[in-house]
N, C-alpha and C. Protein backbone atom coordinates (compact mmCIF):
# COMPACT_ATOMS: atom_id res chain seq x y z
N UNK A 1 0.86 -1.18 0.00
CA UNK A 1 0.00 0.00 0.00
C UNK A 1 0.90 1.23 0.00
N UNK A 2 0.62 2.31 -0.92
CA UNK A 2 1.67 3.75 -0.92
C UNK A 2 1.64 4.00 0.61
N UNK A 3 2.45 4.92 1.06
CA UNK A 3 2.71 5.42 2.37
C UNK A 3 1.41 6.58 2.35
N UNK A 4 0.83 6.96 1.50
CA UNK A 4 -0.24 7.95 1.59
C UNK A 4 -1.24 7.59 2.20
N UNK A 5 -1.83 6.33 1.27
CA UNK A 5 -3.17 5.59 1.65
C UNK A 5 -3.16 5.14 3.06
N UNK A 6 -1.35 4.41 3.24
CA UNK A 6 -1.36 3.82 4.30
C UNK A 6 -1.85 4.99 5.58
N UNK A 7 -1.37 6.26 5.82
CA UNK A 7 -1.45 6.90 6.84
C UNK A 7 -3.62 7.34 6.91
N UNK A 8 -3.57 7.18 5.26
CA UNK A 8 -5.33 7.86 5.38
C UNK A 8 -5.75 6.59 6.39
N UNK A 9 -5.55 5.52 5.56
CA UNK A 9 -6.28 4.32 6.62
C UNK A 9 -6.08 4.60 8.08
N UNK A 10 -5.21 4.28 8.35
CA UNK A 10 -4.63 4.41 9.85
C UNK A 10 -5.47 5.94 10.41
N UNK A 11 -5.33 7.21 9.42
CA UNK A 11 -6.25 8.19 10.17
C UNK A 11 -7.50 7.69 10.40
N UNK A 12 -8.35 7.27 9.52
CA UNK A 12 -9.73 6.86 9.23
C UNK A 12 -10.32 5.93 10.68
N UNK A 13 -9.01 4.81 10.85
CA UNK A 13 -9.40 4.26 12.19
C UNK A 13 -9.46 4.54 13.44
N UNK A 14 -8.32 5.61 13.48
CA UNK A 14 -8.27 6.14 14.45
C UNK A 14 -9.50 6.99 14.59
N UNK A 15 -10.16 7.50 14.04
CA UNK A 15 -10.95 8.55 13.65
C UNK A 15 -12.13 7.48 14.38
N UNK A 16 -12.62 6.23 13.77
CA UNK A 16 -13.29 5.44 14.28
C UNK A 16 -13.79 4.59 15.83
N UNK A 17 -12.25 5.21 16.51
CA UNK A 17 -12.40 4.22 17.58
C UNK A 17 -12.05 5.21 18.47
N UNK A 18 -12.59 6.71 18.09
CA UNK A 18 -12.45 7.89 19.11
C UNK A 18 -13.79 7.41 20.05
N UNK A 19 -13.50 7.84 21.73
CA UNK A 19 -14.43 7.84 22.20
C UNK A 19 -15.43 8.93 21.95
N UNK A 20 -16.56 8.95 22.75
CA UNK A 20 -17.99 9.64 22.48
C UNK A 20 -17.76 11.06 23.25
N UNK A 21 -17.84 11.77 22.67
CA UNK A 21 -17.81 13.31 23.06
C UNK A 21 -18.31 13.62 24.61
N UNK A 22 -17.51 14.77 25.02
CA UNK A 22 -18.01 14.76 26.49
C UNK A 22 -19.80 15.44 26.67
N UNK A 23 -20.59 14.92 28.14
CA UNK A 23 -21.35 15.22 28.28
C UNK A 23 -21.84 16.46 27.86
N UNK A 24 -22.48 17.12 27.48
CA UNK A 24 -22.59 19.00 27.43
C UNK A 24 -23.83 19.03 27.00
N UNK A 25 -24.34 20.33 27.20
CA UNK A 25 -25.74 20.83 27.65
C UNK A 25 -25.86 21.61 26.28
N UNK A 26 -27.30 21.01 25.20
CA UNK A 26 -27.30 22.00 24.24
C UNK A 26 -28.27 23.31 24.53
N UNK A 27 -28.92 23.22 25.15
CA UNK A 27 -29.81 24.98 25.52
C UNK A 27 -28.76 25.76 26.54
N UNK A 28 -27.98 25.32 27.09
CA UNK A 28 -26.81 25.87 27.31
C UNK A 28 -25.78 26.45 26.08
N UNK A 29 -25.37 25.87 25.54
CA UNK A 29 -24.72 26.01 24.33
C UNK A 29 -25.32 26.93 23.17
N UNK A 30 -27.16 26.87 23.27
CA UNK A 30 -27.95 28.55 22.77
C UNK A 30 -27.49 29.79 23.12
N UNK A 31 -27.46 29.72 24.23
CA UNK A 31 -27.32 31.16 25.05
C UNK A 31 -25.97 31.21 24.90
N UNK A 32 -25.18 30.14 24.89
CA UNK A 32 -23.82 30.67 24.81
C UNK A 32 -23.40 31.38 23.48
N UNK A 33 -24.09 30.92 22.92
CA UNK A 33 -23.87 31.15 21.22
C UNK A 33 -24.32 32.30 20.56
N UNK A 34 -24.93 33.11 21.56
CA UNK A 34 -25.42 34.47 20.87
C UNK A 34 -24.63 35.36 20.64
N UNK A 35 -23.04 35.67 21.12
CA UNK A 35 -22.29 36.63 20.40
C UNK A 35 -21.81 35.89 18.84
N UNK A 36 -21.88 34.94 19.05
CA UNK A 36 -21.35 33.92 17.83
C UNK A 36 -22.30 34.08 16.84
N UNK A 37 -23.25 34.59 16.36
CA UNK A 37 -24.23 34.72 15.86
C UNK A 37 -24.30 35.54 14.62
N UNK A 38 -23.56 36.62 15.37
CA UNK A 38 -23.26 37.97 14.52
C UNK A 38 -22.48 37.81 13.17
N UNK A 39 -20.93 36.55 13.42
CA UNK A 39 -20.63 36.14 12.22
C UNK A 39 -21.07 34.62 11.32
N UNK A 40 -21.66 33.87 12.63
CA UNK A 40 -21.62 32.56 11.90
C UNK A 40 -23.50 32.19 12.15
N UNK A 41 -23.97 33.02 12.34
CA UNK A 41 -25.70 33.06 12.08
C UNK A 41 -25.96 32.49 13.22
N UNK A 42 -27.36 32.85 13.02
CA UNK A 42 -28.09 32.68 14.62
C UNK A 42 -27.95 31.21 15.06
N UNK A 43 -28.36 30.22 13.87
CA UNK A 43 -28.11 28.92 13.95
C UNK A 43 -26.97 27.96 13.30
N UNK A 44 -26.13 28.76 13.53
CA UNK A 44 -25.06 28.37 12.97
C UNK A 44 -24.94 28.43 11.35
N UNK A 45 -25.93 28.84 10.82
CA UNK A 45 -25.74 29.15 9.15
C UNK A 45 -25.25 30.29 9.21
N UNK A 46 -24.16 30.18 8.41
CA UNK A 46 -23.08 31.70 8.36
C UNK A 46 -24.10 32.09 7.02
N UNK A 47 -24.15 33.59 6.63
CA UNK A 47 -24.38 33.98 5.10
C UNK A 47 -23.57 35.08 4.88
N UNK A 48 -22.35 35.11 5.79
CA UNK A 48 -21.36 36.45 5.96
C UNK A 48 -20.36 35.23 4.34
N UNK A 49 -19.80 36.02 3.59
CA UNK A 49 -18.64 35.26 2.48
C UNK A 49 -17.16 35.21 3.81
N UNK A 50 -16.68 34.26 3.33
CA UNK A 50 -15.25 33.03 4.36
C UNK A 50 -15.71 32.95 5.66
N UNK A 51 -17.05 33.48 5.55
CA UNK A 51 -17.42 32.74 7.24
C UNK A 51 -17.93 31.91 7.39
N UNK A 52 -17.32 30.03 7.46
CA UNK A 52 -17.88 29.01 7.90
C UNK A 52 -18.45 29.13 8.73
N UNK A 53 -19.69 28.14 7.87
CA UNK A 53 -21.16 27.76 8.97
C UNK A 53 -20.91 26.55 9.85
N UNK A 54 -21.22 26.61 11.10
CA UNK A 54 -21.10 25.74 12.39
C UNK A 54 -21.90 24.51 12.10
N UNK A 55 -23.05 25.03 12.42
CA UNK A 55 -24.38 24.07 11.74
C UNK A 55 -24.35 22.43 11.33
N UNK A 56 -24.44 21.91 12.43
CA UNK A 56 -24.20 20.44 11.39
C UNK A 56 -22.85 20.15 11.92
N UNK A 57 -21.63 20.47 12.35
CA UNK A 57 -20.46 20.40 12.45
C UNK A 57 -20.53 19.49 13.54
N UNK A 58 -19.69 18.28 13.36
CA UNK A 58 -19.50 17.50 14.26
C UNK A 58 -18.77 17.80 15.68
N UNK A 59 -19.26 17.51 16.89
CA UNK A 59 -19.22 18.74 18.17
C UNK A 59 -17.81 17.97 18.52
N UNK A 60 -16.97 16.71 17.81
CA UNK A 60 -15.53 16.94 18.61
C UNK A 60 -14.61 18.08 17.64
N UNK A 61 -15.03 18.33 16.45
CA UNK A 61 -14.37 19.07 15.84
C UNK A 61 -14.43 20.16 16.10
N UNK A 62 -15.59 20.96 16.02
CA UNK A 62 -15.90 22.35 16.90
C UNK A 62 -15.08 22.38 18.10
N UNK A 63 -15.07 21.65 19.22
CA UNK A 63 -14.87 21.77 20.50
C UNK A 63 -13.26 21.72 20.19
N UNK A 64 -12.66 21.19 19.24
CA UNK A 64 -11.30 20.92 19.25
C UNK A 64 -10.90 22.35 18.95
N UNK A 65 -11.06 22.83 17.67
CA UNK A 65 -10.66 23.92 16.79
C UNK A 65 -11.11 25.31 18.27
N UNK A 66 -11.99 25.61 19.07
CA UNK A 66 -12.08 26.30 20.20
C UNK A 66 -10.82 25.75 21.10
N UNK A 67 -10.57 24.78 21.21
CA UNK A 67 -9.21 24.80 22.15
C UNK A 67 -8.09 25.59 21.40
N UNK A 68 -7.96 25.31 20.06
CA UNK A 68 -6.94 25.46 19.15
C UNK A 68 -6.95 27.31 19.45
N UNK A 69 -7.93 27.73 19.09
CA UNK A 69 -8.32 29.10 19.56
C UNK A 69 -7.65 29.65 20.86
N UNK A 70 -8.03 28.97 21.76
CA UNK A 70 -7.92 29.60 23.21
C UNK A 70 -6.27 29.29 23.76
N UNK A 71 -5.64 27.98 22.89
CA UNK A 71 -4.53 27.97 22.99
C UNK A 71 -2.98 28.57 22.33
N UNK A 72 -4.01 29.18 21.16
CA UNK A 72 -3.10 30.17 20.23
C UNK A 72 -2.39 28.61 19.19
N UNK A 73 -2.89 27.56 19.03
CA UNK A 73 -2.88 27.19 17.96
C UNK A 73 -3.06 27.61 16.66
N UNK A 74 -4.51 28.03 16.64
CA UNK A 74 -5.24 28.56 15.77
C UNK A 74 -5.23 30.09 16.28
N UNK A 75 -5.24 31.01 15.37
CA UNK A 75 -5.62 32.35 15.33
C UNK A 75 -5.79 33.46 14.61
N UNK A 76 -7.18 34.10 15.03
CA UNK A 76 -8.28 34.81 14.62
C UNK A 76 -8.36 36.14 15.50
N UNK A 77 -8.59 37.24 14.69
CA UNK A 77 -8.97 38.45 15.38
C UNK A 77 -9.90 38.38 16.24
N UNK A 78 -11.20 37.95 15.71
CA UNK A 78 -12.42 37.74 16.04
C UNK A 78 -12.13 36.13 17.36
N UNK A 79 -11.95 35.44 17.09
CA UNK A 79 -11.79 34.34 17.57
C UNK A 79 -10.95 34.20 18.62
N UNK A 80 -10.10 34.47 18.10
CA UNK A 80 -9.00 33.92 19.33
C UNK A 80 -9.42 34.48 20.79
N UNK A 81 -9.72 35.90 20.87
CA UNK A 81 -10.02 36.85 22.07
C UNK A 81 -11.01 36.55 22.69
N UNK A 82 -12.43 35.78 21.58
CA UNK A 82 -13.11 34.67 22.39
C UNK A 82 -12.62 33.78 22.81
N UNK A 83 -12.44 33.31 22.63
CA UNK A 83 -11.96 31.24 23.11
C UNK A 83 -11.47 31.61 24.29
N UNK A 84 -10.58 32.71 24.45
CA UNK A 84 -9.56 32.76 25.66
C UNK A 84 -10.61 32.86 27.06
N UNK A 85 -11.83 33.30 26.86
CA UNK A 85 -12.76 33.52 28.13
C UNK A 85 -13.56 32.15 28.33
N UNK A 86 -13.22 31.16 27.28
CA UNK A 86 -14.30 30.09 26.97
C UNK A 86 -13.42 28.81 28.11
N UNK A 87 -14.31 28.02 29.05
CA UNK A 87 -13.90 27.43 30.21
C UNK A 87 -14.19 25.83 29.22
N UNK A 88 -13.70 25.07 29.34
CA UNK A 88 -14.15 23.38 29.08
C UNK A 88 -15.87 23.56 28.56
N UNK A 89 -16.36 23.78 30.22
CA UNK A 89 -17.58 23.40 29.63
C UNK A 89 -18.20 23.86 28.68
N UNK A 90 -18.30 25.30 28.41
CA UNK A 90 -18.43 26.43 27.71
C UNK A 90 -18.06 25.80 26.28
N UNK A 91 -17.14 25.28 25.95
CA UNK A 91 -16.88 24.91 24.71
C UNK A 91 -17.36 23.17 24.45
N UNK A 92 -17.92 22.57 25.12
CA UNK A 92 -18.44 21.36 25.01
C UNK A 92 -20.16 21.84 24.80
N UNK A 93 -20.36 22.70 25.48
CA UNK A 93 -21.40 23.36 25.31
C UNK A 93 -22.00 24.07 23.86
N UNK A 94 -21.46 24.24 23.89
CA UNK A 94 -21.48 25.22 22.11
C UNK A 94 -20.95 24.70 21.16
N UNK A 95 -20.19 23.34 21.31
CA UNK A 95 -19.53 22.47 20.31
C UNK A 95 -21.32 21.56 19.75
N UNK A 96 -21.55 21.29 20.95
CA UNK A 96 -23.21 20.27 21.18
C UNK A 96 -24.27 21.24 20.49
N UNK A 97 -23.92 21.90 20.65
CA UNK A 97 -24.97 22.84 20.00
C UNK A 97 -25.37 23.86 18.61
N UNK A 98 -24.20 23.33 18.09
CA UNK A 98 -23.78 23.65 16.79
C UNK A 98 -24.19 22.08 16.27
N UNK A 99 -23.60 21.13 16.65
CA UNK A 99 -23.91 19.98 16.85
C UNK A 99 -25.21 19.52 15.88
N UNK A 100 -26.21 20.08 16.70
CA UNK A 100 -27.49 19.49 16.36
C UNK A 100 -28.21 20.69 15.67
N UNK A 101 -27.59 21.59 15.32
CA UNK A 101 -28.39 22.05 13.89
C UNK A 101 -28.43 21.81 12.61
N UNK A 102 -29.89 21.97 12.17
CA UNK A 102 -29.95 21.45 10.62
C UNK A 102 -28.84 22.39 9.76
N UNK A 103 -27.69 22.10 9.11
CA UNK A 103 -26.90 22.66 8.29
C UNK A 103 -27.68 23.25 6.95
N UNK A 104 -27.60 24.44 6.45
CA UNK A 104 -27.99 24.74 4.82
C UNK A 104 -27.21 25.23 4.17
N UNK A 105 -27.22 24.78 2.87
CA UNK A 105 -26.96 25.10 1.78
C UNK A 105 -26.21 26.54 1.68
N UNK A 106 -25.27 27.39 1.49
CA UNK A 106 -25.03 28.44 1.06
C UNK A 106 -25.11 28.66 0.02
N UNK A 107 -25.31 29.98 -0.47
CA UNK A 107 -25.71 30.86 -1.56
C UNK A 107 -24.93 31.03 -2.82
N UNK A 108 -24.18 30.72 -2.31
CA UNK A 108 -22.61 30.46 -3.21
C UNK A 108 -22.59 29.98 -4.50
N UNK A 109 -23.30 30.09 -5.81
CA UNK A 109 -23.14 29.41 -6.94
C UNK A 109 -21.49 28.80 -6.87
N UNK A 110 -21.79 27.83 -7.82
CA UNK A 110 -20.92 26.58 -8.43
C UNK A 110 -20.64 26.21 -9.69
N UNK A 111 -19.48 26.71 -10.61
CA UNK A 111 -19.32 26.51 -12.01
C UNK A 111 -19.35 25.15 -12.33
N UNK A 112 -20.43 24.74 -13.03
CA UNK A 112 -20.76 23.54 -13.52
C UNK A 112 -19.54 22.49 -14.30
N UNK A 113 -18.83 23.31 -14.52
CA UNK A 113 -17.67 22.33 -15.20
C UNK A 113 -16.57 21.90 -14.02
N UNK A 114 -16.67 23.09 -12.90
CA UNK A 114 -15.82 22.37 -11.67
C UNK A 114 -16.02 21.33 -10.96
N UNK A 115 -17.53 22.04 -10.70
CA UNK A 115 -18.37 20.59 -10.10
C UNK A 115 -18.31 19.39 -10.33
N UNK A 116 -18.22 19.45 -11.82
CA UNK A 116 -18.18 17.91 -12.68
C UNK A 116 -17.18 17.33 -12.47
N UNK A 117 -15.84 17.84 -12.74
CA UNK A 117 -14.05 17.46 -12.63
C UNK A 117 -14.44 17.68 -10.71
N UNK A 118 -14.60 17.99 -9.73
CA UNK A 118 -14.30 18.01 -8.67
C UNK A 118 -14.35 16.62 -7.72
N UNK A 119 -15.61 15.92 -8.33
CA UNK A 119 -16.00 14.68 -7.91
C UNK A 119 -14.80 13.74 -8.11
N UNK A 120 -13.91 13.57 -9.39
CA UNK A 120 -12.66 12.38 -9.28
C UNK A 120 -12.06 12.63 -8.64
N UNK A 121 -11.51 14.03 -8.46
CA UNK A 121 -10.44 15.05 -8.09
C UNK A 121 -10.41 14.66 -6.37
N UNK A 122 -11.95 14.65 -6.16
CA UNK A 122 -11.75 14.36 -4.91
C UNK A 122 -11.19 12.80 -4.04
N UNK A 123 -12.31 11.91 -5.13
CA UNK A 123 -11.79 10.40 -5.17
C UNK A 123 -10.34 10.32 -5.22
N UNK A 124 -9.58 11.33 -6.11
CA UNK A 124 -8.05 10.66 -6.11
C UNK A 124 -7.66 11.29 -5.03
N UNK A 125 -8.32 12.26 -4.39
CA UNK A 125 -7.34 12.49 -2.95
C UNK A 125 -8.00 11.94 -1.92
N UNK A 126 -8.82 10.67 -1.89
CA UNK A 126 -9.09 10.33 -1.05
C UNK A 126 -10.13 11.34 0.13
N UNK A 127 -10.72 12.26 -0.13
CA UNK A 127 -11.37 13.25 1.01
C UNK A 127 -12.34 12.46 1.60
N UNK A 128 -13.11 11.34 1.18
CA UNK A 128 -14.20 10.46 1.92
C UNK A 128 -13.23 9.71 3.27
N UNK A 129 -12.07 9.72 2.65
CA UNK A 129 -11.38 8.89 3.50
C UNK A 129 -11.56 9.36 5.42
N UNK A 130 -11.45 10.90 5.25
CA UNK A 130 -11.37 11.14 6.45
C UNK A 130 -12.67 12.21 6.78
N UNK A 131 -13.44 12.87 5.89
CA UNK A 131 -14.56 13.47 5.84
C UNK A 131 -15.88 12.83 5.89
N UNK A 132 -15.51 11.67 5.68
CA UNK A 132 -16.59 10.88 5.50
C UNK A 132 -17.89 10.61 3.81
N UNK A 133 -18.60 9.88 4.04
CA UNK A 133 -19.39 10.11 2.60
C UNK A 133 -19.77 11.13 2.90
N UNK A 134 -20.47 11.80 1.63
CA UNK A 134 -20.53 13.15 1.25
C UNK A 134 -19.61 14.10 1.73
N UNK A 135 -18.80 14.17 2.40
CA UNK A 135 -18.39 15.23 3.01
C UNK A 135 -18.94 15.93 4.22
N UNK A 136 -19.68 15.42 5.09
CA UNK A 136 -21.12 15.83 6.00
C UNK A 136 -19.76 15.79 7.36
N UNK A 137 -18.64 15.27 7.33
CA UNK A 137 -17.33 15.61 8.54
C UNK A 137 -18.34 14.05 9.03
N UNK A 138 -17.24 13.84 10.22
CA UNK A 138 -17.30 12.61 11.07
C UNK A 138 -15.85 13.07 12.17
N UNK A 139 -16.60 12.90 13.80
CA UNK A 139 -15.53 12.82 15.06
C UNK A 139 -14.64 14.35 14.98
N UNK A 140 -13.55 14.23 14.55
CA UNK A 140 -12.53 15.54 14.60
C UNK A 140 -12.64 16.01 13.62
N UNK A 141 -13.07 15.47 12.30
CA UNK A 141 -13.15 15.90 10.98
C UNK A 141 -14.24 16.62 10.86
N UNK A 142 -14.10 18.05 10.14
CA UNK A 142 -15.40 19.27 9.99
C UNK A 142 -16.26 18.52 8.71
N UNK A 143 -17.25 18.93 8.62
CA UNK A 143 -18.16 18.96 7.58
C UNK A 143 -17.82 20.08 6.81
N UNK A 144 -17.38 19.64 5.12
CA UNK A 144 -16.97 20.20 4.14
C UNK A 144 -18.18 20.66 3.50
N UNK A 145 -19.28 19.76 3.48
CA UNK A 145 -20.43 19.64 1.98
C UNK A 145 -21.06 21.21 2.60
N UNK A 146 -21.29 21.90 1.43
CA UNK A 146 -22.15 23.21 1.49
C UNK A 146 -21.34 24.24 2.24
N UNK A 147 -20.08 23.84 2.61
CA UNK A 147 -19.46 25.52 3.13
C UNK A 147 -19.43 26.48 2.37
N UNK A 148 -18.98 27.81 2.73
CA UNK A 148 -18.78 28.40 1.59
C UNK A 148 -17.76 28.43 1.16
N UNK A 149 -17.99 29.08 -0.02
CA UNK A 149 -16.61 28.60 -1.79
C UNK A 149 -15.61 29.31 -0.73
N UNK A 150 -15.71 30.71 -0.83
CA UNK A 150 -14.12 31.50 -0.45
C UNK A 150 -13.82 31.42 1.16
N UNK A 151 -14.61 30.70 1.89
CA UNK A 151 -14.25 30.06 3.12
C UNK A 151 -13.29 28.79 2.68
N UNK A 152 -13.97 28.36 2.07
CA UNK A 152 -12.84 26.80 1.43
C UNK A 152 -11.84 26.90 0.72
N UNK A 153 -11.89 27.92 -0.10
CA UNK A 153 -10.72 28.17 -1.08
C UNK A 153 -9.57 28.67 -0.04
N UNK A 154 -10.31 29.57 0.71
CA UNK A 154 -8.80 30.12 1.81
C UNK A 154 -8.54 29.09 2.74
N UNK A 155 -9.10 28.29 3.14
CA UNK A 155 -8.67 27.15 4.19
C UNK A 155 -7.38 26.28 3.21
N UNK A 156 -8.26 25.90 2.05
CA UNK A 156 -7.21 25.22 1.32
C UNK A 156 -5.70 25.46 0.76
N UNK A 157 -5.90 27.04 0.56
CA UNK A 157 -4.84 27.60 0.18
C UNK A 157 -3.87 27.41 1.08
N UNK A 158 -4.12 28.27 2.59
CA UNK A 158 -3.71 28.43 3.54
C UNK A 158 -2.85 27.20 3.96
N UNK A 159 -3.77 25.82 3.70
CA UNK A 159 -3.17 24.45 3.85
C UNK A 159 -1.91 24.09 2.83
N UNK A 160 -2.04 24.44 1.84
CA UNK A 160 -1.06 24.30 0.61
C UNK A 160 -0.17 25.39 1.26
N UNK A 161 0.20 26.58 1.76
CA UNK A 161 0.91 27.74 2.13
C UNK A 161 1.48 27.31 3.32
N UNK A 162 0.98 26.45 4.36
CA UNK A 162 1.38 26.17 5.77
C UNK A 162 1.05 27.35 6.70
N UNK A 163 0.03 28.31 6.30
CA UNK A 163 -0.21 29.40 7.18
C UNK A 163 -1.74 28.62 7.52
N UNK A 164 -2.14 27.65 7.67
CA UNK A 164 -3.04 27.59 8.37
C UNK A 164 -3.01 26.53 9.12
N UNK A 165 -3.42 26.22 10.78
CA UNK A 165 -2.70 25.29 11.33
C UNK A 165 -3.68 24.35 10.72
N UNK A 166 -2.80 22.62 11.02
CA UNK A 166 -3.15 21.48 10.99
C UNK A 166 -3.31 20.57 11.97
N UNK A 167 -3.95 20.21 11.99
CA UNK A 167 -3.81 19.64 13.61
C UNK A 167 -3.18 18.03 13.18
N UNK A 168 -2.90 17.44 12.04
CA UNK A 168 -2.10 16.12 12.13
C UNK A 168 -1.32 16.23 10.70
N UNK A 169 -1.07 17.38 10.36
CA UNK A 169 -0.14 17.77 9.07
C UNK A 169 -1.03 17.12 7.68
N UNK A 170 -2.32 15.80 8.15
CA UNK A 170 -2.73 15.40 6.83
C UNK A 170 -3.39 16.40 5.66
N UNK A 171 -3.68 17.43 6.08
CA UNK A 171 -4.68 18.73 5.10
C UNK A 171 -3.50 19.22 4.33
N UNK A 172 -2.27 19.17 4.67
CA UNK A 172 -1.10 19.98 4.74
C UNK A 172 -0.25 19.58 3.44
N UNK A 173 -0.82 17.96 3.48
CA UNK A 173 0.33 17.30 2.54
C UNK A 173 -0.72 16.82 1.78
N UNK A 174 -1.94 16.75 1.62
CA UNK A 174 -2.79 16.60 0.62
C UNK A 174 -2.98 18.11 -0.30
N UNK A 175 -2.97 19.35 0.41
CA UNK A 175 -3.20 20.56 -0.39
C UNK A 175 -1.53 20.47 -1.11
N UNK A 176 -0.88 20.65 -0.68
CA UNK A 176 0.77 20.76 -1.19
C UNK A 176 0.61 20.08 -2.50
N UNK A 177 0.17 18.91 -3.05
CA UNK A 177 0.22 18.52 -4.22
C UNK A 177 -0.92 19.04 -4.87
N UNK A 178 -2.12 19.82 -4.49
CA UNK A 178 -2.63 20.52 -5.34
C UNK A 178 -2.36 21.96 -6.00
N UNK A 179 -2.88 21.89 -7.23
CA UNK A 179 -2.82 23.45 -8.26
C UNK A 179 -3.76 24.11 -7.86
N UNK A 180 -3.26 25.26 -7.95
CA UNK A 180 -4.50 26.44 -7.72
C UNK A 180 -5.42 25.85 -8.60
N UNK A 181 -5.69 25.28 -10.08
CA UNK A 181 -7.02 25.06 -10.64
C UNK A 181 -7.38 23.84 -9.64
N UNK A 182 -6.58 22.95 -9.24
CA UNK A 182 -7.36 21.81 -8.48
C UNK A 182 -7.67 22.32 -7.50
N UNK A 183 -7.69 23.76 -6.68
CA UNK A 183 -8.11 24.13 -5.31
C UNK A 183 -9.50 24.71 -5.78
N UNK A 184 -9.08 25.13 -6.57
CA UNK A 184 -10.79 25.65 -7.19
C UNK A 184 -11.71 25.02 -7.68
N UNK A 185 -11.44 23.62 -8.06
CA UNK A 185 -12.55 22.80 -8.39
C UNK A 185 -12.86 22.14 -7.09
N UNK A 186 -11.84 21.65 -6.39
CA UNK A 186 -12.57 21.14 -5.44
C UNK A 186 -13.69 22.02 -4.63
N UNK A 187 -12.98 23.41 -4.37
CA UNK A 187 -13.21 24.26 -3.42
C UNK A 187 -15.31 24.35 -4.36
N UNK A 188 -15.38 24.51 -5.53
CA UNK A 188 -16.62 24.58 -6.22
C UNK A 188 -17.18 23.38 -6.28
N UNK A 189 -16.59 22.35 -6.12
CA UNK A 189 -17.57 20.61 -5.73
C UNK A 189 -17.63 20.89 -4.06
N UNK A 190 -16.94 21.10 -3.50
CA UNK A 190 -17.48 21.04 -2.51
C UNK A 190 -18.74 22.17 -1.86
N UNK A 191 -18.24 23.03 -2.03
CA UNK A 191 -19.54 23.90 -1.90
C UNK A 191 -20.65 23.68 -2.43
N UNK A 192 -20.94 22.66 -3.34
CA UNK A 192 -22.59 22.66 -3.88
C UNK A 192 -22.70 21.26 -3.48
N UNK A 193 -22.06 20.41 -2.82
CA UNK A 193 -22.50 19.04 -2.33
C UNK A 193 -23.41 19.67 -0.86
N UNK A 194 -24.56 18.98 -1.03
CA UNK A 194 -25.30 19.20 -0.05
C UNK A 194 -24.66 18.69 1.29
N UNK A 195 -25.26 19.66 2.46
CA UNK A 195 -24.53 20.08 3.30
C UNK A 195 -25.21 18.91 4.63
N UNK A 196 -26.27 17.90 4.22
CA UNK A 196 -26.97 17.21 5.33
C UNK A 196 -27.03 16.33 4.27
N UNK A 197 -26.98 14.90 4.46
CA UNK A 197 -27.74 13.50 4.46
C UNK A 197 -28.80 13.84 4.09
């Protein structure tokens, strides 16, 4: 097996045999979520452009990327200065509660010829591998399907650039072998793959 596939597998299982997210309170996680609102929508549907929607996001991934925040892993103008006031529960809280909203669709048209080429594009990099089918995220992995385009295009870039953190270098060394045209098709298949099961 290439050393590529081999590490996707090995992520994929690991990914599988994570335990079950900690306890947390989602009407807790409402109220917590109302300054959060302003950029990433009341219910977690962002309609701000590069502002990923929460919505639907699997709550170890949320809850992770808020540590990443509060630990200066990750950092955001907007963000970071939150996380730093945000306690455990607080972020198990609002991870759960992003959690269980219905995700939609963004507004974002999709050039039909990307869309089309985006689907192999994705098969040859394996993205089900650790995103799961459709792209809907699974455990630590975010939900890709229906983000928005120039939210995705800059994550990806950023991943190909090394200016955006990784939390296991795999985003890092999958973008690196892509072309700016392959960031843009994917970045346009993924945005019009529906965003829920």
């Amino acid at each position: 097996m290439p050393p590529r596939l081999l590490t996707l597998a090995l992520l994929a299982l690991t990914l599988s045999a994570s335990p079950p997210a900690p306890a947390a309170d989602v009407e807790a996680g409402r109220g917590k979520a109302e300054p959060c609102a302003v950029c990433h929508g009341p219910d977690g549907n962002a309609t701000t452009s590069g502002t990923p929607s929460l919505a639907g996001m699997p709550a170890y991934y949320t809850h992770w990327q808020l540590i990443m925040f509060r630990d200066g892993r990750r950092r955001d103008p907007q963000m970071s200065p939150f996380a730093e006031r945000l306690s455990d529960a607080d972020m198990a809280d609002l991870a759960a509660y992003y959690a269980a909203q219905r995700p939609r669709a963004r507004s974002t048209p999709s050039e039909v010829g990307k869309f089309a080429t985006g689907r192999p594009l994705a098969d040859a990099h394996h993205c089900t591998s650790c995103h799961g089918p459709g792209l809907i995220g699974q455990q630590q992995v975010p939900r890709l399907a229906g983000q928005d385009l120039d939210y995705l295009l800059k994550r990806l870039r950023g991943y190909r650039a090394k200016t955006t953190s990784d939390l296991d270098g795999m985003m890092t060394m999958v973008a690196e072998s892509l072309t700016e045209q392959e960031i843009e098709t994917l970045a346009h298949y993924i945005a019009a793959l529906p965003p829920a099961p």
